[in-house]
Structures are given as structure tokens and as C-alpha cells.
Protein backbone atom coordinates (compact mmCIF):
# COMPACT_ATOMS: atom_id res chain seq x y z
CA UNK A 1 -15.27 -1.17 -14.16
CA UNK A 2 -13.44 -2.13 -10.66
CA UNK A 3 -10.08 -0.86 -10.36
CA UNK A 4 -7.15 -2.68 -8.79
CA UNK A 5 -3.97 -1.50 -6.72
CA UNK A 6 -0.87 -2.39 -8.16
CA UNK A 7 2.46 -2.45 -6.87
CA UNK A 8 6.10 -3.59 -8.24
CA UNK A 9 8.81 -4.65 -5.99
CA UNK A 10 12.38 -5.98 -6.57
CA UNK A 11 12.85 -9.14 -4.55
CA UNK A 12 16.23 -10.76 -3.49
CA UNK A 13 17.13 -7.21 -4.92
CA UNK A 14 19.88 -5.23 -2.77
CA UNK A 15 19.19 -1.92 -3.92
CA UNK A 16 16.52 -0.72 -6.69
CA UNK A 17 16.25 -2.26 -10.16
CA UNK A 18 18.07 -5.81 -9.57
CA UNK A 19 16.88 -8.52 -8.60
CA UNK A 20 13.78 -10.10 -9.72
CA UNK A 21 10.81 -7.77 -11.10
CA UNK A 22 7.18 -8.61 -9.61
CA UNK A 23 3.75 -7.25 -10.34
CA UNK A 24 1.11 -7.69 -6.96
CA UNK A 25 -2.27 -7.31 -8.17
CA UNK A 26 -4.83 -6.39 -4.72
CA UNK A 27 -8.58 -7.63 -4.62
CA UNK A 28 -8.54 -9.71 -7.39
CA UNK A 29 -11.11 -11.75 -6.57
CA UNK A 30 -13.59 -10.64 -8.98
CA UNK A 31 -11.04 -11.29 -11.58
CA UNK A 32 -11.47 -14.56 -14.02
CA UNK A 33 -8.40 -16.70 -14.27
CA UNK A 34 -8.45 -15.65 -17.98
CA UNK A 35 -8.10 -12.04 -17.10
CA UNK A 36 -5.28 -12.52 -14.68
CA UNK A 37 -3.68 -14.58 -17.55
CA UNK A 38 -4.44 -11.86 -19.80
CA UNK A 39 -2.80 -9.53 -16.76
CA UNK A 40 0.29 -11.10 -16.15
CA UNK A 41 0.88 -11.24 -19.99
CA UNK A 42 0.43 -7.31 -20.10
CA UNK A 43 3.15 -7.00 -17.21
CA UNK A 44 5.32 -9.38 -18.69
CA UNK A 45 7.34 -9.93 -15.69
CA UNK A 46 8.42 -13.40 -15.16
CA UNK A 47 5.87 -13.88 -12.69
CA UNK A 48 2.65 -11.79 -11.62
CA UNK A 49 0.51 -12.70 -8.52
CA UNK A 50 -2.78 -11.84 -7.40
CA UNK A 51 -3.84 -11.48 -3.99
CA UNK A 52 -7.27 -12.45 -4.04
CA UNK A 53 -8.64 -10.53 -0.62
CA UNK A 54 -7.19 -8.36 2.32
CA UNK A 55 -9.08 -10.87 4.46
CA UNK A 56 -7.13 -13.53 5.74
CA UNK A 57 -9.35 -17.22 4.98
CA UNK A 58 -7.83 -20.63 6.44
CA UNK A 59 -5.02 -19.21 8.47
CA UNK A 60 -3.75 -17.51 5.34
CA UNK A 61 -3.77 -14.85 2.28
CA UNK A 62 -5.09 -16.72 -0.78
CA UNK A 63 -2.90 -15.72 -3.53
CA UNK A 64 -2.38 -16.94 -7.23
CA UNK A 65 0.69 -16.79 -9.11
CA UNK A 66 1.02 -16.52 -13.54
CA UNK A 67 3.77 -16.45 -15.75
CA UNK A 68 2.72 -14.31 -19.24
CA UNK A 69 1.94 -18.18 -20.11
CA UNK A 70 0.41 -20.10 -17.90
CA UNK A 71 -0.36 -20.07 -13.72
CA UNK A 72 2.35 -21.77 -11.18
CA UNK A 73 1.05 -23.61 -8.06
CA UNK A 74 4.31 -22.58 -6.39
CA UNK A 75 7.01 -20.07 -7.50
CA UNK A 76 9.74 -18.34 -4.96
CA UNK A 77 10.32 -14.64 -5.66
CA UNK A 78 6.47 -14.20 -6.03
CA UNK A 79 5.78 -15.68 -2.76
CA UNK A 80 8.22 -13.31 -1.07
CA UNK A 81 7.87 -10.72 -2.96
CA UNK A 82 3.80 -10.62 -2.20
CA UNK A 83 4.57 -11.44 1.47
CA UNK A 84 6.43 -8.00 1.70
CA UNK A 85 3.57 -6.13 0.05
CA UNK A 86 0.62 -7.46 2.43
CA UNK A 87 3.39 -6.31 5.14
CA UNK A 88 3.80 -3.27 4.17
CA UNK A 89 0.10 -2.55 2.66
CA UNK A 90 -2.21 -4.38 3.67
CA UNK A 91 -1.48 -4.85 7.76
CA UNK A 92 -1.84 -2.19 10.20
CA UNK A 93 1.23 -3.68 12.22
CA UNK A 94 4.56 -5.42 11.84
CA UNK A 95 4.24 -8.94 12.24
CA UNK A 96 7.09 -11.45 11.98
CA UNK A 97 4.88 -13.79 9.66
CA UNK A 98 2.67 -14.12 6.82
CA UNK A 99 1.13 -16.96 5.52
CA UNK A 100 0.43 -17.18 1.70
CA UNK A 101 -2.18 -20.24 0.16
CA UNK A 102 -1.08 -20.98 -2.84
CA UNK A 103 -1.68 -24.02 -5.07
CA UNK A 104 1.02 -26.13 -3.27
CA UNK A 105 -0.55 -25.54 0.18
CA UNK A 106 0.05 -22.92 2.96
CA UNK A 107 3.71 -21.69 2.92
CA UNK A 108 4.78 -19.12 5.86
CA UNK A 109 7.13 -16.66 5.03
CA UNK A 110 9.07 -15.33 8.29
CA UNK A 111 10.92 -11.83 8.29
CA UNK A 112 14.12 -11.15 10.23
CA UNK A 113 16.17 -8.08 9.84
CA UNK A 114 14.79 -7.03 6.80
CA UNK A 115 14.92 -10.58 5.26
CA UNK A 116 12.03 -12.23 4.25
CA UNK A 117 12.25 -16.06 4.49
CA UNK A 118 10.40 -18.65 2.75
CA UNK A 119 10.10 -22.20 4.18
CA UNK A 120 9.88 -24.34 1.30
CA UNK A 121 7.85 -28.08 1.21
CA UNK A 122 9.77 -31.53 1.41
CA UNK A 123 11.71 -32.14 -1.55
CA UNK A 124 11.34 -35.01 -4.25
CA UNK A 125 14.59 -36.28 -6.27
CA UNK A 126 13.29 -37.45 -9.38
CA UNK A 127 15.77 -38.84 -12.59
CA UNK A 128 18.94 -38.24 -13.00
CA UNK A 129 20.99 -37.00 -16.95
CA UNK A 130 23.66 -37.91 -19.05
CA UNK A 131 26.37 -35.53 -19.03
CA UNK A 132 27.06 -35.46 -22.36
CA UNK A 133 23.75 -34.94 -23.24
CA UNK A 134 23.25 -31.77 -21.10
CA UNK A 135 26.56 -30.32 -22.17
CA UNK A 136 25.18 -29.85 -25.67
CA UNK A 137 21.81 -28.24 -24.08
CA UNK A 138 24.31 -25.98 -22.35
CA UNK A 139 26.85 -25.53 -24.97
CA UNK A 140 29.39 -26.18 -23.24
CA UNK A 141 32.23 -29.11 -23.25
CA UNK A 142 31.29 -31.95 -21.38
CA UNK A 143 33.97 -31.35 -18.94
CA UNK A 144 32.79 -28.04 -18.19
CA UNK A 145 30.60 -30.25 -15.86
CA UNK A 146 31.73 -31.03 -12.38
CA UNK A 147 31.25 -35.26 -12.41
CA UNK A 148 31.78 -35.97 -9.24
CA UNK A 149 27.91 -34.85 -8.24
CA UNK A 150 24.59 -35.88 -10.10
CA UNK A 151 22.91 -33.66 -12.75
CA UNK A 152 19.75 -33.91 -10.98
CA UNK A 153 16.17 -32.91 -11.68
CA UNK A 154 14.50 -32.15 -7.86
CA UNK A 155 11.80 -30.62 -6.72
CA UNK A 156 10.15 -28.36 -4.02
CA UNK A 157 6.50 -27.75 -5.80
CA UNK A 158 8.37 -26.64 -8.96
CA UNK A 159 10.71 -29.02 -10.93
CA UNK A 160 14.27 -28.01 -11.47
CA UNK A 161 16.94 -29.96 -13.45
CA UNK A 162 20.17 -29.20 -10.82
CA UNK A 163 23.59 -28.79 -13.46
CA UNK A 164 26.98 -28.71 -11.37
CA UNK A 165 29.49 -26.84 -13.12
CA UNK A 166 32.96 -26.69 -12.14
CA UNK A 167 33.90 -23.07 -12.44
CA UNK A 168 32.79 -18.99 -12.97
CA UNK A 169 34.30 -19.41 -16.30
CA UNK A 170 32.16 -22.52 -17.62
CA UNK A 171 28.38 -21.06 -16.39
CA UNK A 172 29.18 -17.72 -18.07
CA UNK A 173 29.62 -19.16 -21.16
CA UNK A 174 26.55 -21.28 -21.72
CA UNK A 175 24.69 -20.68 -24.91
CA UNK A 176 21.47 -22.75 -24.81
CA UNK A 177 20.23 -24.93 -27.49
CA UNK A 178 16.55 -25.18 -27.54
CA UNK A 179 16.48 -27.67 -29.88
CA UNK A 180 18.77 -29.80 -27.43
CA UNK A 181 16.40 -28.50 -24.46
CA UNK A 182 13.19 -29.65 -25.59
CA UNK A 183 14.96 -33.15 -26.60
CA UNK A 184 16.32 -33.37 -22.76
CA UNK A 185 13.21 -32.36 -21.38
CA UNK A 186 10.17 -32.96 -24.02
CA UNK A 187 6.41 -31.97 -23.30
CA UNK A 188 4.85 -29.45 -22.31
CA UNK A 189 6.00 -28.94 -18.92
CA UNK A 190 8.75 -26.25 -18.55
CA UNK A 191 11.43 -27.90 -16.42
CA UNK A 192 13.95 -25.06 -15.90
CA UNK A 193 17.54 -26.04 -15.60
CA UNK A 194 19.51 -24.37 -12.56
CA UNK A 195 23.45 -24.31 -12.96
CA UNK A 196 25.68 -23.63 -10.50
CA UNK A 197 29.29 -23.35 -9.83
CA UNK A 198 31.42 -22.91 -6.03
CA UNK A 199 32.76 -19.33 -7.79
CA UNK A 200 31.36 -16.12 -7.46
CA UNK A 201 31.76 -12.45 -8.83
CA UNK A 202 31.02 -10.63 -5.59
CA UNK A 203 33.44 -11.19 -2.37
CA UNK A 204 31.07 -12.28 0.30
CA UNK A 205 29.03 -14.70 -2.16
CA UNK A 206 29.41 -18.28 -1.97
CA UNK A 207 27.94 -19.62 -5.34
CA UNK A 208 26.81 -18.21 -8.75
CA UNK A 209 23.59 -19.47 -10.21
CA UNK A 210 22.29 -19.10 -13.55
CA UNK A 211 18.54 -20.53 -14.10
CA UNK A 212 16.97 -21.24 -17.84
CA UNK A 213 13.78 -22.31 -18.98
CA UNK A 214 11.12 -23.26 -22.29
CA UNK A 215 9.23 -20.18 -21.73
CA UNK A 216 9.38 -17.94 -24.40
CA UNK A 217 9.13 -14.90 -22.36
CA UNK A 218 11.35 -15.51 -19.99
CA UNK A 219 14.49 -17.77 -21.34
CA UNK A 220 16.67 -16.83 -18.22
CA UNK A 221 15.72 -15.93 -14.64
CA UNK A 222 17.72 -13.23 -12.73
CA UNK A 223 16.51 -14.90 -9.51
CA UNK A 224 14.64 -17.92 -8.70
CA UNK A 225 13.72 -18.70 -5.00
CA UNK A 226 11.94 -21.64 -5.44
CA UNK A 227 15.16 -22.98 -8.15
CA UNK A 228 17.19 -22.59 -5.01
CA UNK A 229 15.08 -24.50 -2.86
CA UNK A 230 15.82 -27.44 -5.12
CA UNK A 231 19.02 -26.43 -4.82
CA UNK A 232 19.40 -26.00 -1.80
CA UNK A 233 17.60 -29.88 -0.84
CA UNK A 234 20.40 -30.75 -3.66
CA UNK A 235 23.62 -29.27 -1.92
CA UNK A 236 22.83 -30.66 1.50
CA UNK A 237 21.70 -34.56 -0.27
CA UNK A 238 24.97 -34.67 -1.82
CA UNK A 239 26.92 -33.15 0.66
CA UNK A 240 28.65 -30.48 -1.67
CA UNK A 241 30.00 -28.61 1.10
CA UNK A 242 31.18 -31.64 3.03
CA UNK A 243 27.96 -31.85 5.88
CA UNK A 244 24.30 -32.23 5.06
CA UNK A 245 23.37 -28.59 6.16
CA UNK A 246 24.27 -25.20 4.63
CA UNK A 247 24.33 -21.21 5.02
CA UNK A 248 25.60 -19.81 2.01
CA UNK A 249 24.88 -16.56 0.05
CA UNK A 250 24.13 -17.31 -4.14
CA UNK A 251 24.04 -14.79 -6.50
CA UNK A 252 22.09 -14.38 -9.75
CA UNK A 253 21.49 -12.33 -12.86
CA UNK A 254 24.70 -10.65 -13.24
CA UNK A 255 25.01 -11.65 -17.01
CA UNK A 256 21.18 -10.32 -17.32
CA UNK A 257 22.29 -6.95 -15.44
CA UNK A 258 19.84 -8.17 -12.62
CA UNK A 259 22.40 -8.58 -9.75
CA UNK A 260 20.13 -10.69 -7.22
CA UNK A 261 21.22 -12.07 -3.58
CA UNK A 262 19.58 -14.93 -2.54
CA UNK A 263 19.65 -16.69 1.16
CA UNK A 264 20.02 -20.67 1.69
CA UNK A 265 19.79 -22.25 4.72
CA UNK A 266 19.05 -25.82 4.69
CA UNK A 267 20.11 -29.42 6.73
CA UNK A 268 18.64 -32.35 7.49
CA UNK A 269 17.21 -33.63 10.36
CA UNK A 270 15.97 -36.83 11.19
CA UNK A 271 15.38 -37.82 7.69
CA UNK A 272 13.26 -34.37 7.06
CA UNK A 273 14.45 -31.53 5.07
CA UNK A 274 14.24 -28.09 6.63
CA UNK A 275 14.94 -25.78 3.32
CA UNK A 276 14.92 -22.11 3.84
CA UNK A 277 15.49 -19.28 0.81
CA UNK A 278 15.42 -15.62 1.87
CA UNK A 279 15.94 -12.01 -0.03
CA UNK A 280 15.27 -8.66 0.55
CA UNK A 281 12.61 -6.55 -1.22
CA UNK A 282 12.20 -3.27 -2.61
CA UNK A 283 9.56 -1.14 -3.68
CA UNK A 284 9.42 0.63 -7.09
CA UNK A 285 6.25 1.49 -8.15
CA UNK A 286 2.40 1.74 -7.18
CA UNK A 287 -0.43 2.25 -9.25
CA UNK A 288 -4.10 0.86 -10.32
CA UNK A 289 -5.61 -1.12 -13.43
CA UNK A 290 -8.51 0.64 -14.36
């Protein structure tokens, strides 16, 4: 049987174990899509990719990315996350790019200062939610909800429904219903609600994000890069900060004990997006499947 290096890394993840867990699976071009399925469900991280050669084909590394349930055409943390392993194991020399195929297209990721940055695709603003209606999904009291700003599903190659909240106190209280969930959002496809709220638990952070979704495996995210894409496309739309461009610092997975630091940088230009997410990444483990 082949054998296949492994590696683990913490992305948007300040120091070891926070952040958000990935496995990169090397040479997995052989591989079937039903055993990297099978894969990802034995890692059981929210997201495992496979990079299917060291060569690089169309300008890029051709890389697929699965969730223990199903595969993602797009997905932040994994697209960083395997950006920083071909860096640092696969090429014989820095570089200040690497570009990753995935199912949404080619998507460069850029490092600066230790900071890898993913350039995310134009966003779409799709429907718009009753309050009332997601404060039951949330568990929370309709006014826990900060009405001045649409709750907004949007979307950079992954859907996201975008929840304002008004305060620290509100988003660390939600209790979701899934009953109310799958009424909000029914079918099969796993729209994952981001909340946010202009507080935050570390001095230096700007906003405090807590992301949800269907999957059984994975009912809360500790951090989501391509969630705060969306967000981010959302913030500067609406203005939030008062100008249709932003720099801000979000944190995520402090109630999960996954303390994650994400990077947004986005504005508009011309009528064209330019959204930017960016995290550091850490190596924790290396090994092979045999």
C-alpha cells in the first residue's frame, strides 16, 4: 500500500493548540474521493485537505478540501493552512505566494510577516431574515439583535447567514436550536450562521465572532476564514464602521477553548470588492497513513 505524509497545523492560531485544527494529506492523487471522505472522517477535524501533487499544474497546487461529511469547493482555514505547509514542505525556497486550485477557482494566498493572506472571490448578497425568527435559532431575545443592520446570508464560495448582535454579553449566550435551524435554513445545504458583535475579550481585538453550522461533527467553528470573508464583504456593504473599507482584528473560539485571531482587510473600489482574511499558522504534528 502507498503511504502518505501527514501534517497538522493550527491556523489563525497565535501560539500552539488554538486556533483552528487542520489535517494536510501529500500525494494524494492516487487516492479515490471516497477514501479521502473516508480520511477526513478518521481525522475528524472540521476540515481535511488533500494536496493532490508537489507539481505545480495550471499556475497552481491542485488541492481538495472535506469535512468528515462531505467535500467543500472553498473553505478558509484549509486554504491557508495548506498554503503554509507547501511553504514550508514542499518548496525549496521562500516565496511570497502560493497559489491553491480548488473547486471555486485559483485563489493566491500572499505571506507577509509571518501572515498568510487569502484573497477571497467577489461576494454575492443573497436573502435577507426575520429577526424574530433568528432570535429563536439563537436563543436569544430578539433584542439581543443589533436592528439597525441586515441579518444577511452572503457569500464568498461558501454561504454564510451574517447575525449582528449588539454586545459580548448577547453572542456568549446563544444556545442553538436545531430544530429552529433547519426551519430557517431547510435542505441539505449547511448554511452556517456567523454572529458577531463590536466587543471583544482580548484588548487589541476589534470584534468577537462565533460561527455555527448543521454538521453534526462540527456544530461550532473556532475559526472560519472563509465566514469572515462574508463578513468582511458584509461590514464594508453596510458600512458598520462608518466607511466602506476595514482593518480590524476578530477573534474566535474562546467559548470552545480555541482562542483564534483572524485578519480582515477589505474596501471597495470602483464597484469591486477587494476582501482579504489572514492568520498565522503553526505546526503540531507530522506523520504518514500507511
Amino acid at each position: 500500500m502507498s503511504s502518505y505524509p501527514y501534517y497538522i497545523v493550527d491556523v489563525f492560531a497565535e501560539k500552539k493548540y488554538a486556533g483552528n485544527q487542520l489535517a494536510v494529506i501529500r500525494h494524494a492523487q492516487p487516492l479515490s474521493t471516497e477514501e479521502m471522505q473516508r480520511i477526513a472522517n478518521e481525522m475528524h477535524f472540521s476540515e481535511t485537505t488533500f494536496i493532490m501533487s508537489d507539481k505545480i499544474k495550471n499556475g497552481g497546487y491542485t488541492v481538495r478540501i472535506f469535512t468528515p461529511e462531505e467535500e467543500l469547493p472553498f473553505a478558509g482555514h484549509p486554504t491557508i493552512g495548506t498554503a503554509y505547509v507547501i511553504l514550508h514542505e514542499i518548496l525549496s525556497k521562500p516565496v511570497s505566494k502560493v497559489n491553491l486550485n480548488l473547486g471555486v477557482g485559483q485563489i493566491p494566498v500572499t505571506v507577509k510577516n509571518n501572515i498568510f493572506w487569502m484573497r477571497q472571490i467577489q461576494p454575492t448578497f443573497l436573502k435577507t431574515f426575520d429577526a424574530d425568527a433568528m432570535a429563536r435559532v439563537l436563543g436569544l431575545e430578539t433584542s439581543d439583535i443589533d436592528g439597525r443592520f441586515p441579518i444577511q446570508e452572503v457569500s464568498t464560495g461558501i454561504p454564510f447567514i451574517i447575525v449582528p448582535l449588539r454586545n459580548l454579553g448577547a453572542i456568549r449566550s446563544i444556545v442553538i436550536n436545531l430544530k429552529e435551524y433547519q426551519a430557517l435554513s431547510p435542505g441539505p445545504e449547511n448554511v452556517g450562521i456567523l454572529t458577531f458583535c463590536p466587543e471583544a475579550v482580548e484588548k487589541g481585538s476589534d470584534i468577537h465572532v462565533r460561527v455555527f453550522t448543521k454538521y453534526v461533527s462540527v456544530p461550532e467553528d473556532p475559526a472560519t476564514g472563509s465566514g469572515n470573508g462574508c463578513l468582511s464583504a458584509y461590514l464594508v456593504k453596510n458600512r458598520y464602521f462608518g466607511e466602506p473599507k476595514i482593518d480590524l482584528k476578530a477573534e474566535q473560539g474562546y467559548e470552545m477553548g480555541r482562542p483564534s485571531i483572524l485578519y480582515l482587510n477589505a474596501e471597495v473600489k470602483e464597484g469591486k470588492y477587494h476582501i482579504s482574511v489572514g492568520g498565522k499558522v503553526i505546526m503540531v504534528a507530522k506523520g504518514e497513513l500507511i
